[in-house]
Structure formats: structure tokens, C-alpha cells
PDB file of N, CA and C in Angstrom:
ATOM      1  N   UNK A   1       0.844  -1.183   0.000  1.00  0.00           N
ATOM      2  CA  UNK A   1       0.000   0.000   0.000  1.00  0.00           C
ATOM      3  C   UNK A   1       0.885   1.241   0.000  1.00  0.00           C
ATOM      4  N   UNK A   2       0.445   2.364  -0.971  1.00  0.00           N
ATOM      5  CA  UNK A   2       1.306   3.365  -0.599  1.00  0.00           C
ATOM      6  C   UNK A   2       1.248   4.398   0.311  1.00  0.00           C
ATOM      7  N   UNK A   3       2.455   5.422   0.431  1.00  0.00           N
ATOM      8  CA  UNK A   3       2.307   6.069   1.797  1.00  0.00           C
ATOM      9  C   UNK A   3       2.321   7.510   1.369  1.00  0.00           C
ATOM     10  N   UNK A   4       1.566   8.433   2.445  1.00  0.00           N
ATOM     11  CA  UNK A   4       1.824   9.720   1.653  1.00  0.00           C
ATOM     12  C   UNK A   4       2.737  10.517   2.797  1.00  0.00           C
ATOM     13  N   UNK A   5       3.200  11.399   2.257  1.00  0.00           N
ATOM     14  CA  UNK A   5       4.296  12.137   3.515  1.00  0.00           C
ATOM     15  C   UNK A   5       3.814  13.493   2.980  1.00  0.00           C
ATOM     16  N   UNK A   6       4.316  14.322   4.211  1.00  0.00           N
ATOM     17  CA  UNK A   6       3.638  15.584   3.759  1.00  0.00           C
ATOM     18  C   UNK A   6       4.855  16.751   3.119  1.00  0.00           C
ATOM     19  N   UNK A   7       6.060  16.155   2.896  1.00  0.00           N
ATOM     20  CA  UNK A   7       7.190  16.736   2.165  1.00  0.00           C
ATOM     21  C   UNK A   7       8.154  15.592   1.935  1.00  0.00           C
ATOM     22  N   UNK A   8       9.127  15.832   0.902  1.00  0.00           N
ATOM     23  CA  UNK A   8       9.984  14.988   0.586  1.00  0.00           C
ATOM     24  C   UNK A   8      11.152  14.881   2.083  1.00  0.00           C
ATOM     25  N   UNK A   9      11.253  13.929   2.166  1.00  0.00           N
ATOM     26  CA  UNK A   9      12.523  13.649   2.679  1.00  0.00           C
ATOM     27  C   UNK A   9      14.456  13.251   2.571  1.00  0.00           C
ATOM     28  N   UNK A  10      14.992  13.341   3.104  1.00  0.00           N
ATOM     29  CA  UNK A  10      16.296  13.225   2.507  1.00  0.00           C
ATOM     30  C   UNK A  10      16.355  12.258   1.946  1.00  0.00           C
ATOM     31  N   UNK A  11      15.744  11.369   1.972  1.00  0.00           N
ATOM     32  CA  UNK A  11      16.366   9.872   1.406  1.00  0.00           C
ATOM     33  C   UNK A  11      15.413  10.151   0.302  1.00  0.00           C
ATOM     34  N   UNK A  12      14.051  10.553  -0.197  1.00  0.00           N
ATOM     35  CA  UNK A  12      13.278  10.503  -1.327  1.00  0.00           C
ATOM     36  C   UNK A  12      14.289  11.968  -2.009  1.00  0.00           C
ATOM     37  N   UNK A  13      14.936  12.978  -1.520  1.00  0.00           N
ATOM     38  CA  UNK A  13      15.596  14.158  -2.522  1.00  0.00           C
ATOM     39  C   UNK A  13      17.046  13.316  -2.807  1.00  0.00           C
ATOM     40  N   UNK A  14      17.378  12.258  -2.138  1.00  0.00           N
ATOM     41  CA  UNK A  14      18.709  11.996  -2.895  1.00  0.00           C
ATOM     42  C   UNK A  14      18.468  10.999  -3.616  1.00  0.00           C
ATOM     43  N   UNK A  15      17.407  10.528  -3.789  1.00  0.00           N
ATOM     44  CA  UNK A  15      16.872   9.391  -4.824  1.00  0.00           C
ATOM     45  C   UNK A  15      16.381   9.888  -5.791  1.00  0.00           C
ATOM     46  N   UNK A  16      15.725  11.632  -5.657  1.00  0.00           N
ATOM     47  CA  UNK A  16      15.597  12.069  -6.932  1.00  0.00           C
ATOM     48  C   UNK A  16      16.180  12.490  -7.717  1.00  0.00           C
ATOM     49  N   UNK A  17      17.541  13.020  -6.799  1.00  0.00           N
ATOM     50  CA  UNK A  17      18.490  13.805  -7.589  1.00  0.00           C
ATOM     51  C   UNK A  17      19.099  12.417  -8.259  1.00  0.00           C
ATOM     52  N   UNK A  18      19.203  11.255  -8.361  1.00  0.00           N
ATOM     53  CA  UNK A  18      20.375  10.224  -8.717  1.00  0.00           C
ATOM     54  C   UNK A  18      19.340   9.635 -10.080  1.00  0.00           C
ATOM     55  N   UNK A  19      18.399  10.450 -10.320  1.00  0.00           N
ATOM     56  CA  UNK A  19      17.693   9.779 -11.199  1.00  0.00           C
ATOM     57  C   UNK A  19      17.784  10.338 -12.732  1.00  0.00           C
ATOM     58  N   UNK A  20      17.581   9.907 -13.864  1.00  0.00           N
ATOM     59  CA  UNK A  20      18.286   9.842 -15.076  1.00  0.00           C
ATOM     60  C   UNK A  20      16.673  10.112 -15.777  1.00  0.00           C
ATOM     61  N   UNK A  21      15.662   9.538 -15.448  1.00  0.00           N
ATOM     62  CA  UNK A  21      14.848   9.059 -16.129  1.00  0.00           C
ATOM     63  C   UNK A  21      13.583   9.502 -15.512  1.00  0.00           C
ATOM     64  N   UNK A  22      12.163  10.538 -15.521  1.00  0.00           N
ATOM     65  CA  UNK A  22      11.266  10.565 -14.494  1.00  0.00           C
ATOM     66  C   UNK A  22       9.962  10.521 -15.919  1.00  0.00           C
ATOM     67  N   UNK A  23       8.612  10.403 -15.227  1.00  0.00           N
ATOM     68  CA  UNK A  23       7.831  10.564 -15.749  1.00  0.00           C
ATOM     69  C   UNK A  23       6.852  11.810 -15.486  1.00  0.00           C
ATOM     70  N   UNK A  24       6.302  12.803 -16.728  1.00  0.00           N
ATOM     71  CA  UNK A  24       5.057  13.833 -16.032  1.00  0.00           C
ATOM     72  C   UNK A  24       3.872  13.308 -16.358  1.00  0.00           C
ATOM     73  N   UNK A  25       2.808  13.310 -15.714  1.00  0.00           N
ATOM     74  CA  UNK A  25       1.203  13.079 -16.490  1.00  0.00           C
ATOM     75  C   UNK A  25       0.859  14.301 -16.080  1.00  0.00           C
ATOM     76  N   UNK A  26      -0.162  14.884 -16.773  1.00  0.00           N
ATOM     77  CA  UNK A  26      -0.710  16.133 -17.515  1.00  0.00           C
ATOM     78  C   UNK A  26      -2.180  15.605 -18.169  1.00  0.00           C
ATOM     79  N   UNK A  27      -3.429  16.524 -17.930  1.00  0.00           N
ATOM     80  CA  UNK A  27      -4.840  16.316 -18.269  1.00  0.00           C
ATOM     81  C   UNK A  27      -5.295  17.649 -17.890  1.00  0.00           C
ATOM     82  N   UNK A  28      -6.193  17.648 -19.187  1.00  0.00           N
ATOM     83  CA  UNK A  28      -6.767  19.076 -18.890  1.00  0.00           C
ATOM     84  C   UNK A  28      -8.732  17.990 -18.831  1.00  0.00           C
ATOM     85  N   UNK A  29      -9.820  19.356 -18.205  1.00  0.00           N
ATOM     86  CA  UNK A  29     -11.376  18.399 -17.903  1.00  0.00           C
ATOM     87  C   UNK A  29     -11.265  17.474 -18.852  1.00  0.00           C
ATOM     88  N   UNK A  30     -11.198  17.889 -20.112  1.00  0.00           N
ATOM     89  CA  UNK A  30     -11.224  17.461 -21.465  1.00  0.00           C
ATOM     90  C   UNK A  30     -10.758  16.604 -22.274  1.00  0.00           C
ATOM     91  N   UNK A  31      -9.581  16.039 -21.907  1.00  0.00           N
ATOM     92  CA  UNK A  31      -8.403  15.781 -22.911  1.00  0.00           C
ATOM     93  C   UNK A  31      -8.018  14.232 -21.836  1.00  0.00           C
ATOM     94  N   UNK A  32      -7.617  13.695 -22.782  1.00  0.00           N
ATOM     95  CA  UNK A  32      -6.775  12.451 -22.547  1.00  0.00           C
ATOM     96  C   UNK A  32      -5.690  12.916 -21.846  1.00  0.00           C
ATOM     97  N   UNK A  33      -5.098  11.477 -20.933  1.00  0.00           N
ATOM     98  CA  UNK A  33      -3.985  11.853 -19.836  1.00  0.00           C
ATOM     99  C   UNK A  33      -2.553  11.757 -20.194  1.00  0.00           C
ATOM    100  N   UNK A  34      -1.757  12.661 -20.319  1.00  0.00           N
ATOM    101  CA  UNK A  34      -0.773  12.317 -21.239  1.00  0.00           C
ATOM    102  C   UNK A  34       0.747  12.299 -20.357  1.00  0.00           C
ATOM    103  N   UNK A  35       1.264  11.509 -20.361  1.00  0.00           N
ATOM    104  CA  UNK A  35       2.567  10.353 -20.056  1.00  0.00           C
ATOM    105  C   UNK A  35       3.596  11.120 -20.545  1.00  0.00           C
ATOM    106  N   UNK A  36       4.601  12.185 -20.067  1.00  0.00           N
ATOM    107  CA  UNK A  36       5.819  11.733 -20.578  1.00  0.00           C
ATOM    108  C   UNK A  36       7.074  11.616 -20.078  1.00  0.00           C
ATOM    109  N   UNK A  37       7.971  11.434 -20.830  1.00  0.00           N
ATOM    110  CA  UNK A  37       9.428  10.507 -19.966  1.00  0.00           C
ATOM    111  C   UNK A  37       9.648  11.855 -20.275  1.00  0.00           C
ATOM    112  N   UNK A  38      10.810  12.183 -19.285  1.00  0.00           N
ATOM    113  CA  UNK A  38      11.580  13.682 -19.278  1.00  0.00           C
ATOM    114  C   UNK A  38      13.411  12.987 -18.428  1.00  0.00           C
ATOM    115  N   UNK A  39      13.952  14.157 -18.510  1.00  0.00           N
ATOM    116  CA  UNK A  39      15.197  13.644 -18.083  1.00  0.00           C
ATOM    117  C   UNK A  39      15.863  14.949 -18.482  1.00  0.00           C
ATOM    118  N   UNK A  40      17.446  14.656 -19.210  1.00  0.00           N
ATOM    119  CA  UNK A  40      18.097  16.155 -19.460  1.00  0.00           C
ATOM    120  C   UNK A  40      18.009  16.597 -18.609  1.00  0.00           C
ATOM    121  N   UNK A  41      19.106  16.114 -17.319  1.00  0.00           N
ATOM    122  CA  UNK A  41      19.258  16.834 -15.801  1.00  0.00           C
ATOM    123  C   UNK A  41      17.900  18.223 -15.710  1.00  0.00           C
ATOM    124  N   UNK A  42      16.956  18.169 -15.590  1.00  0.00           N
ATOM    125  CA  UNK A  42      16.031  19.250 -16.041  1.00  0.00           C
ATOM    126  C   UNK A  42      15.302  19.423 -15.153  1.00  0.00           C
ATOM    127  N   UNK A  43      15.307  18.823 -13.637  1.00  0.00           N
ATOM    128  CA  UNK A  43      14.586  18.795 -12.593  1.00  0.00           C
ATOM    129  C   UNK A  43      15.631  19.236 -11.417  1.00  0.00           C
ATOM    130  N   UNK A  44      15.094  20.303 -10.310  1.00  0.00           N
ATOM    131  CA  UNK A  44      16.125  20.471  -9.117  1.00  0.00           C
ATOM    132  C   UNK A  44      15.210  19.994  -8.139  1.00  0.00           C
ATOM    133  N   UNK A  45      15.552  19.637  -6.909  1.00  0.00           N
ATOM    134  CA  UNK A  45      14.953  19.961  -5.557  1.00  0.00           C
ATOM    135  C   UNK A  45      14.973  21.620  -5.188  1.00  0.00           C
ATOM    136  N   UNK A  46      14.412  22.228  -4.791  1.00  0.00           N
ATOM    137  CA  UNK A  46      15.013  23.396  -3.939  1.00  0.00           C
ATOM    138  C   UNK A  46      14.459  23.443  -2.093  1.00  0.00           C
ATOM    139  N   UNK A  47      13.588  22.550  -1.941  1.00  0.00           N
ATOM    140  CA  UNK A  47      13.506  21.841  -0.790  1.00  0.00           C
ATOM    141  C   UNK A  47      12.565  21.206  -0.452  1.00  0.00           C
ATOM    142  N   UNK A  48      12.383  20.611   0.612  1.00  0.00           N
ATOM    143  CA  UNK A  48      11.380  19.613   1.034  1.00  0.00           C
ATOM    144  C   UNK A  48       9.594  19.500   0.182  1.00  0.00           C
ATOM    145  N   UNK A  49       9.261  20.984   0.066  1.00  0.00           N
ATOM    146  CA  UNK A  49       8.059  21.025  -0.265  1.00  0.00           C
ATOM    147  C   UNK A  49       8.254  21.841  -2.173  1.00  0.00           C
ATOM    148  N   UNK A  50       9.156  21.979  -2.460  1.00  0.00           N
ATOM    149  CA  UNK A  50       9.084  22.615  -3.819  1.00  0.00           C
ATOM    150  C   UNK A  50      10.334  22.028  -4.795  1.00  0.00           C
ATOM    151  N   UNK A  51       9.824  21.923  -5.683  1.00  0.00           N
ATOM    152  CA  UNK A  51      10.989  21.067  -7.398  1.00  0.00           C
ATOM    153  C   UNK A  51      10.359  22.431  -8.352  1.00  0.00           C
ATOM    154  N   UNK A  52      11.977  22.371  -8.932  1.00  0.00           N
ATOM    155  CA  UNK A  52      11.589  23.157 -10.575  1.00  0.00           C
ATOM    156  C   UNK A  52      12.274  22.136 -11.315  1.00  0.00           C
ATOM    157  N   UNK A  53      11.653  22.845 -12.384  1.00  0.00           N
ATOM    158  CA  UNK A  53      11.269  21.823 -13.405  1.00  0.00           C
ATOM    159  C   UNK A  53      11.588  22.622 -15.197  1.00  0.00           C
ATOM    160  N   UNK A  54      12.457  22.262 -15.675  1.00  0.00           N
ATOM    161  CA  UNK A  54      12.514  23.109 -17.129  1.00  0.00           C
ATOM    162  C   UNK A  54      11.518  22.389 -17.901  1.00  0.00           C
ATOM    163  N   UNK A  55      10.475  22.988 -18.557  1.00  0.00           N
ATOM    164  CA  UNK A  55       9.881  21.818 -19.447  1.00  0.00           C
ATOM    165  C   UNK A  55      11.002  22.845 -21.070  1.00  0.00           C
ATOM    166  N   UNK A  56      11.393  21.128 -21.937  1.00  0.00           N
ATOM    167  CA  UNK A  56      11.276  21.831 -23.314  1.00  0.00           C
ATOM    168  C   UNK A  56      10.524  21.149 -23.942  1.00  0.00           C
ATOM    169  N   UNK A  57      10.527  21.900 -25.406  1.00  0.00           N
ATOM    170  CA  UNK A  57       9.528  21.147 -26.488  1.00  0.00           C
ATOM    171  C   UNK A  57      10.306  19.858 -26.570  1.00  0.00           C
ATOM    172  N   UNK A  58       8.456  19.108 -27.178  1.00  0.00           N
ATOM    173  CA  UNK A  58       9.294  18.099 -27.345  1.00  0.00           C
ATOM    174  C   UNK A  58       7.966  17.466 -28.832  1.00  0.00           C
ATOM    175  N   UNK A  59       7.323  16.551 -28.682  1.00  0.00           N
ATOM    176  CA  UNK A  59       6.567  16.109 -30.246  1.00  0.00           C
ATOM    177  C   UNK A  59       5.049  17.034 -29.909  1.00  0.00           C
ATOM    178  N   UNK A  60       5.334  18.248 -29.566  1.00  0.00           N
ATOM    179  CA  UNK A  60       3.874  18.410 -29.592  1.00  0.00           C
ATOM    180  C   UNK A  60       3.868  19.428 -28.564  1.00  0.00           C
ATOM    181  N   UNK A  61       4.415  19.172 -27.143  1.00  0.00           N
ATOM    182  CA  UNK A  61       4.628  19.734 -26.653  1.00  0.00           C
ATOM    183  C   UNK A  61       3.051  19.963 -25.420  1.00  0.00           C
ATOM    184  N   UNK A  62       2.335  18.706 -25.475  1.00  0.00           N
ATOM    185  CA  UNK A  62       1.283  18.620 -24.817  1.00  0.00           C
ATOM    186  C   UNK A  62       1.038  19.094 -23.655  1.00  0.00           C
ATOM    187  N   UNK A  63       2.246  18.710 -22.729  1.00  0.00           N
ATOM    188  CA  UNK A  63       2.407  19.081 -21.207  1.00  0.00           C
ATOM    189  C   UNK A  63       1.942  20.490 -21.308  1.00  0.00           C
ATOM    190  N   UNK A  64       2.911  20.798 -22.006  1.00  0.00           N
ATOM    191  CA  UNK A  64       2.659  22.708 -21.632  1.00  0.00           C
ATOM    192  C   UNK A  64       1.278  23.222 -22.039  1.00  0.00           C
ATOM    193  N   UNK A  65       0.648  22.492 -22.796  1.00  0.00           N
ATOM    194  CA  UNK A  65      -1.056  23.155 -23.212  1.00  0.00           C
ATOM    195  C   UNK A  65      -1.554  22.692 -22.006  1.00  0.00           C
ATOM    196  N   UNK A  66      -1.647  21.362 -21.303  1.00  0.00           N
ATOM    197  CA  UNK A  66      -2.375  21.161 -20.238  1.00  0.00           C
ATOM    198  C   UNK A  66      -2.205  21.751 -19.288  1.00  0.00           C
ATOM    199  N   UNK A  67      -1.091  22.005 -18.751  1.00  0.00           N
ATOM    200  CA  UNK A  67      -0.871  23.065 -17.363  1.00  0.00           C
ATOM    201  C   UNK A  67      -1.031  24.328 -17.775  1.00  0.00           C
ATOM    202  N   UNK A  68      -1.246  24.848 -18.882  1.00  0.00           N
ATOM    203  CA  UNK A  68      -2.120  25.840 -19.073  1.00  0.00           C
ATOM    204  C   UNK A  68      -3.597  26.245 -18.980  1.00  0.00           C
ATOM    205  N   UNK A  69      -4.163  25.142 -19.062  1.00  0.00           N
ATOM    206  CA  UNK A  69      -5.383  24.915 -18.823  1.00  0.00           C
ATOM    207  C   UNK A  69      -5.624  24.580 -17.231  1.00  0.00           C
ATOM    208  N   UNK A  70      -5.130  23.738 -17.279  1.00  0.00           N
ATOM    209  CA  UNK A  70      -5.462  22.844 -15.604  1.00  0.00           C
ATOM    210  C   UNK A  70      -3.765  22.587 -15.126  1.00  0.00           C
ATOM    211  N   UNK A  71      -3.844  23.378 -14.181  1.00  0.00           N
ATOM    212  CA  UNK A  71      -2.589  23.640 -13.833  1.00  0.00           C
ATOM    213  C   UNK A  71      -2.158  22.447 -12.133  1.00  0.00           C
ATOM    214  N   UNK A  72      -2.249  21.495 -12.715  1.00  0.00           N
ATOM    215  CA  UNK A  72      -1.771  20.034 -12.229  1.00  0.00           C
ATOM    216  C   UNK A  72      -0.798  19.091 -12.992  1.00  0.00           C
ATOM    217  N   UNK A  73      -0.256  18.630 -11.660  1.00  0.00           N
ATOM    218  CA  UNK A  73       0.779  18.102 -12.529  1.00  0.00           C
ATOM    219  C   UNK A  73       1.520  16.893 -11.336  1.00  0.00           C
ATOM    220  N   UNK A  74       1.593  15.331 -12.742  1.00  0.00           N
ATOM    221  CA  UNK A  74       2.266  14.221 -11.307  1.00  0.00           C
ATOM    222  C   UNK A  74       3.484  13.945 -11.795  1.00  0.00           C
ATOM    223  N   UNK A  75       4.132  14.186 -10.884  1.00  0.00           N
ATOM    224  CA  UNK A  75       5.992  13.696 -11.720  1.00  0.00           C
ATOM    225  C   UNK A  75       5.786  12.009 -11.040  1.00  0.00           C
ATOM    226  N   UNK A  76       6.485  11.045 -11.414  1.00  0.00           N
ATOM    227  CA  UNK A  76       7.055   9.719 -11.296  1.00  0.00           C
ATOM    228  C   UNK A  76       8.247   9.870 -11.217  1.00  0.00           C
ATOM    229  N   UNK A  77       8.895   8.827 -10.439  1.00  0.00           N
ATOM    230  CA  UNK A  77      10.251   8.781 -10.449  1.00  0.00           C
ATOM    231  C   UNK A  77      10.390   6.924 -10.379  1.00  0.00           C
ATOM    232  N   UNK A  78      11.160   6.146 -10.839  1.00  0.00           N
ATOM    233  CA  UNK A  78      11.095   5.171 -10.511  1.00  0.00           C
ATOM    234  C   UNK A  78      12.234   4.513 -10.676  1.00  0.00           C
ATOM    235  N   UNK A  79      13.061   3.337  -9.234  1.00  0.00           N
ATOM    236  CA  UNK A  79      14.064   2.827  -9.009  1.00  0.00           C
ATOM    237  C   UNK A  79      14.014   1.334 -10.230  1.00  0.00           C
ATOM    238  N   UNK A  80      14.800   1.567 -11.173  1.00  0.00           N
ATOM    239  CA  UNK A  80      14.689   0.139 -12.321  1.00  0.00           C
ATOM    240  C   UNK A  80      16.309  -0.711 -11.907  1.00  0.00           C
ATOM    241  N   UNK A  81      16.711   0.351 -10.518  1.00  0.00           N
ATOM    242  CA  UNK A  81      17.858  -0.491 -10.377  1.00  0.00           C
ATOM    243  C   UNK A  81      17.791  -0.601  -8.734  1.00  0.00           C
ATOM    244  N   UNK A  82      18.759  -1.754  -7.866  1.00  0.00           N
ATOM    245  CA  UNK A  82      18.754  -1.894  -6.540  1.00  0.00           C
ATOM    246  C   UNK A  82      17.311  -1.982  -5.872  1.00  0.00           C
ATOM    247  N   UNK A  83      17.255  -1.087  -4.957  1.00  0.00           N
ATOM    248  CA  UNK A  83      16.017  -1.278  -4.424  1.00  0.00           C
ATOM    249  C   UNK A  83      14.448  -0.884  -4.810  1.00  0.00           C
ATOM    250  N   UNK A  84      13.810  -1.798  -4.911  1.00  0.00           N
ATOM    251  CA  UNK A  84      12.654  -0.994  -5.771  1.00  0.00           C
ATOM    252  C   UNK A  84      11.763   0.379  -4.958  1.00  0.00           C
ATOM    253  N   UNK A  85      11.448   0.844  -5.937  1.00  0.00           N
ATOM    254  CA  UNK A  85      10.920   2.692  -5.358  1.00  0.00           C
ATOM    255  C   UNK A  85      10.203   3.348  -6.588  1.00  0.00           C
ATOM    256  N   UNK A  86       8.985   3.222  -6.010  1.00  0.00           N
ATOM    257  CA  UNK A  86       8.470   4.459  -6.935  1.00  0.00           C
ATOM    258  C   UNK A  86       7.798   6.071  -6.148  1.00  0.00           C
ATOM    259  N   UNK A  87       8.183   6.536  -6.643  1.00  0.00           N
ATOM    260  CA  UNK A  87       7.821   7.935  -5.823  1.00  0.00           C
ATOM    261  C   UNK A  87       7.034   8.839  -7.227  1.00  0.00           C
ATOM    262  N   UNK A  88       5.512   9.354  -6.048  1.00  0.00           N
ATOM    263  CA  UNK A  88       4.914  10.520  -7.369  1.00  0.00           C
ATOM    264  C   UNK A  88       5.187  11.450  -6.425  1.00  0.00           C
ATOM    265  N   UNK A  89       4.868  12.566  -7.079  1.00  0.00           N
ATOM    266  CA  UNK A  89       4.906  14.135  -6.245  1.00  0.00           C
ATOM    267  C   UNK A  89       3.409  14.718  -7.330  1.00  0.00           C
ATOM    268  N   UNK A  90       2.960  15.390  -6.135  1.00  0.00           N
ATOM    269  CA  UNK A  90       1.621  15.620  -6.746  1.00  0.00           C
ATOM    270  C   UNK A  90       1.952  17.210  -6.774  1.00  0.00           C
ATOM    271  N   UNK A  91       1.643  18.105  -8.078  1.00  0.00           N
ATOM    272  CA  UNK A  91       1.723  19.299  -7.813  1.00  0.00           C
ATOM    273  C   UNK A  91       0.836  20.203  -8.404  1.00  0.00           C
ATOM    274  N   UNK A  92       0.611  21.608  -7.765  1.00  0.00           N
ATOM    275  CA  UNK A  92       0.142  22.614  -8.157  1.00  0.00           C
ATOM    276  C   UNK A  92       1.080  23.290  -9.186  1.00  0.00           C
ATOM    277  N   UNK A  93       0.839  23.490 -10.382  1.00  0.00           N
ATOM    278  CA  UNK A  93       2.428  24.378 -11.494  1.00  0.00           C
ATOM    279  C   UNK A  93       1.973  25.791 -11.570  1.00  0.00           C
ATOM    280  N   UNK A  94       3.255  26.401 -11.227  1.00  0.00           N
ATOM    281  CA  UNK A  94       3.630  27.587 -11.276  1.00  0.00           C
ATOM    282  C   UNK A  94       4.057  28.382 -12.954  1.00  0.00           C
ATOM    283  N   UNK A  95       4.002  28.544 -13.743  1.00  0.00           N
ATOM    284  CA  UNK A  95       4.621  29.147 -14.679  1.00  0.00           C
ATOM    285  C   UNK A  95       4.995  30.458 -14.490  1.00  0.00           C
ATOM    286  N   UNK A  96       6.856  30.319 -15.320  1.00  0.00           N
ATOM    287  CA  UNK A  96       7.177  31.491 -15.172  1.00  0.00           C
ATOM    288  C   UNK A  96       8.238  31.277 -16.231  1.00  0.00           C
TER     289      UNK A  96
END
């Protein structure tokens, strides 16, 4: 069963930073839920309760129409090596 915490912890920010590979999902009322792999060191911690995030284009560039609309957003992170771990972070997006 999974667990929710009410900020990241050291051991979930040094598991994010060591990661190569994350996933965003993105949905606006309307629209299909859309999946994508991101990476290109392109994610920071800046602490317990907040991550930035560079989005670039990419086939379409979907993410960025949906958090324009409906400004939600789930990152994935997931361990495909050593110990298994999946971590989401549920967020409110900021654009700037």
C-alpha cells in the first residue's frame, strides 16, 4: 500500500536527484492523460516542499497546453535499479 508524507525527505531528494529518467502526467477536464518521460538533468529539488522543473519542447509539446489549462501536474520517479521505489509528487504548477 502506498504512503503519503507531507514533504519529501532526505532519502526521497537523494533518490531524486540520482535519477536519469522521471515521468510527467498532464490532463486538462477534457483531454486524454498524457505520459511523458523527461530527463536532461532538467529537474532540481530546492527543498522539502518545492521542485523546478525546465519543461522543453518536445513532439507536440502537450504538457505545456495542459498546465495551461489545468494547472496540475504528477511527476514519477522510478528505481529500475537496486532497491525498488516508486515515488509521485503531486503538484500545483507555477509558470514562469
Amino acid at each position: 500500500m502506498g504512503q503519503q508524507f507531507k514533504e519529501l525527505s532526505e532519502k526521497h531528494i537523494r533518490f531524486i536527484r540520482g535519477q536519469k529518467l522521471f515521468f510527467v502526467g498532464t490532463a486538462t477536464a477534457d483531454s486524454r492523460v498524457n505520459i511523458s518521460p523527461k530527463g536532461m538533468d532538467s529537474l532540481r529539488v530546492l527543498n522539502p516542499n518545492h521542485v523546478v522543473w525546465l519543461n522543453t519542447t518536445g513532439s507536440g509539446n502537450e504538457t505545456s497546453a495542459h498546465i495551461q489549462q489545468a494547472p496540475r501536474m504528477t511527476i514519477m520517479f522510478c528505481a529500475f535499479e537496486q532497491e525498488p521505489l516508486i515515488l509521485r509528487e503531486f503538484h500545483l504548477v507555477f509558470i514562469s
